[in-house]
Protein backbone atom coordinates (compact mmCIF):
# COMPACT_ATOMS: atom_id res chain seq x y z
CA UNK A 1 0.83 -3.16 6.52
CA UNK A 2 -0.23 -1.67 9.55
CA UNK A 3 2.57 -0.84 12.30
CA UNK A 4 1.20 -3.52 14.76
CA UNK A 5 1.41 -6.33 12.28
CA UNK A 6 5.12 -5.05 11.53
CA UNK A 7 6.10 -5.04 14.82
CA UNK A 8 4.29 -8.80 15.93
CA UNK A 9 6.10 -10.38 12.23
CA UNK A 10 9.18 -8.77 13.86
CA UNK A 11 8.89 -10.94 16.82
CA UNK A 12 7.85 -13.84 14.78
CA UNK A 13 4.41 -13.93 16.20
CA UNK A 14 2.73 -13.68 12.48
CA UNK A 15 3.91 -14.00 8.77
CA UNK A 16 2.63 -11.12 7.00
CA UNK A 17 1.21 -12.95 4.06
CA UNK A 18 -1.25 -14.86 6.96
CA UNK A 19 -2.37 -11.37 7.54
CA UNK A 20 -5.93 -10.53 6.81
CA UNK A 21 -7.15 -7.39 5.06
CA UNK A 22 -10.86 -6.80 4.12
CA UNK A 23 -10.76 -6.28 1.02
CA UNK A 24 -13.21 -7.66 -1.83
CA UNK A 25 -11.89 -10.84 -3.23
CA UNK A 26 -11.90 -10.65 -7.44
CA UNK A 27 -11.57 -13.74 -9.93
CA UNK A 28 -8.66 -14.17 -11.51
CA UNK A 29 -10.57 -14.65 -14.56
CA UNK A 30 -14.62 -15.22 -15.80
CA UNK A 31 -15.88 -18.23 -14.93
CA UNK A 32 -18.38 -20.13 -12.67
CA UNK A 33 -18.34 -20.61 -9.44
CA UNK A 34 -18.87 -23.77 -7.83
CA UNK A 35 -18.66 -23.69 -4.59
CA UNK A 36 -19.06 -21.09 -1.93
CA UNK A 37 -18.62 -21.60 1.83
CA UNK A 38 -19.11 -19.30 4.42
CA UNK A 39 -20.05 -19.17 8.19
CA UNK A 40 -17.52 -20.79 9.56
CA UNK A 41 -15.75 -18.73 12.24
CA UNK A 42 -12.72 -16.61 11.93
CA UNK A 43 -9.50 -18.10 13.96
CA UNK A 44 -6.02 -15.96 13.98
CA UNK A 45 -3.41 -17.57 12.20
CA UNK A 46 -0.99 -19.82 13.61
CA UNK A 47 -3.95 -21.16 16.03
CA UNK A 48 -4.97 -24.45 16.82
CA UNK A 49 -8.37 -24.82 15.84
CA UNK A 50 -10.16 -27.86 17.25
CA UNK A 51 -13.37 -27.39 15.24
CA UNK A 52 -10.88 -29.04 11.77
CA UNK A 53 -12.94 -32.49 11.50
CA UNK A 54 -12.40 -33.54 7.60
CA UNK A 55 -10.24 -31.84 4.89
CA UNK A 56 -13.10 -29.89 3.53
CA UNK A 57 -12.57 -27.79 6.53
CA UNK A 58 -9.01 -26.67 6.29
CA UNK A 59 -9.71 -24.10 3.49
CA UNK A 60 -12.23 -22.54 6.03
CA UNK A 61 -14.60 -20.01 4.48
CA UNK A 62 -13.91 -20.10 0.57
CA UNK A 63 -15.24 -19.63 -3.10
CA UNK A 64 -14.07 -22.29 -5.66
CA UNK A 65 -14.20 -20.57 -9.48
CA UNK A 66 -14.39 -22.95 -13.05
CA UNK A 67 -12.65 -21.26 -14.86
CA UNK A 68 -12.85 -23.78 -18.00
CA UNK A 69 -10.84 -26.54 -19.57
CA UNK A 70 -10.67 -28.35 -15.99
CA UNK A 71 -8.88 -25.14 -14.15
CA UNK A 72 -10.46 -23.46 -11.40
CA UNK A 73 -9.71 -21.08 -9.06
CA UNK A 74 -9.39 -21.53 -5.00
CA UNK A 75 -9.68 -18.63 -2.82
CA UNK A 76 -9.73 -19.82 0.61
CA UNK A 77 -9.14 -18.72 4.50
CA UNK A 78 -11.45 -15.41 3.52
CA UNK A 79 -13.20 -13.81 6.68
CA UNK A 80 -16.44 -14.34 7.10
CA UNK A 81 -19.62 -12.62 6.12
């Protein structure tokens, strides 16, 4: 974790698991994927974000994964791009 990130969950201005890394995102497991969102802008965490106008939006940019048997896989609020 990067020192400023320490010092702002310090002060209670972010949780650390909110934080964002770029990193690549990997399936937990094969499968399909069903769904993939992106575009939709990045906004810090603990932000309102007035743009939120049906559920659909809440997981933000995101890639939804069958991964058989009726399980799948949710990976959601990734950056976008």
């Amino acid at each position: 974790m990067d020192t400023d990130v320490r010092q702002l969950a310090a002060q209670g201005a972010v949780r650390p698991c909110l934080v964002a890394r770029p990193e690549p995102v990997r399936a937990v497991a094969d499968g399909t994927v069903v769904l993939a969102r992106d575009g939709l802008p990045d906004i810090p965490p603990m932000t309102k974000n007035p743009d939120l106008q049906t559920p659909r939006d809440y997981a933000g940019n995101n890639v939804i994964v069958a991964l058989g048997h009726g399980r799948y896989a949710v990976f959601d609020h990734l950056e976008r791009g």
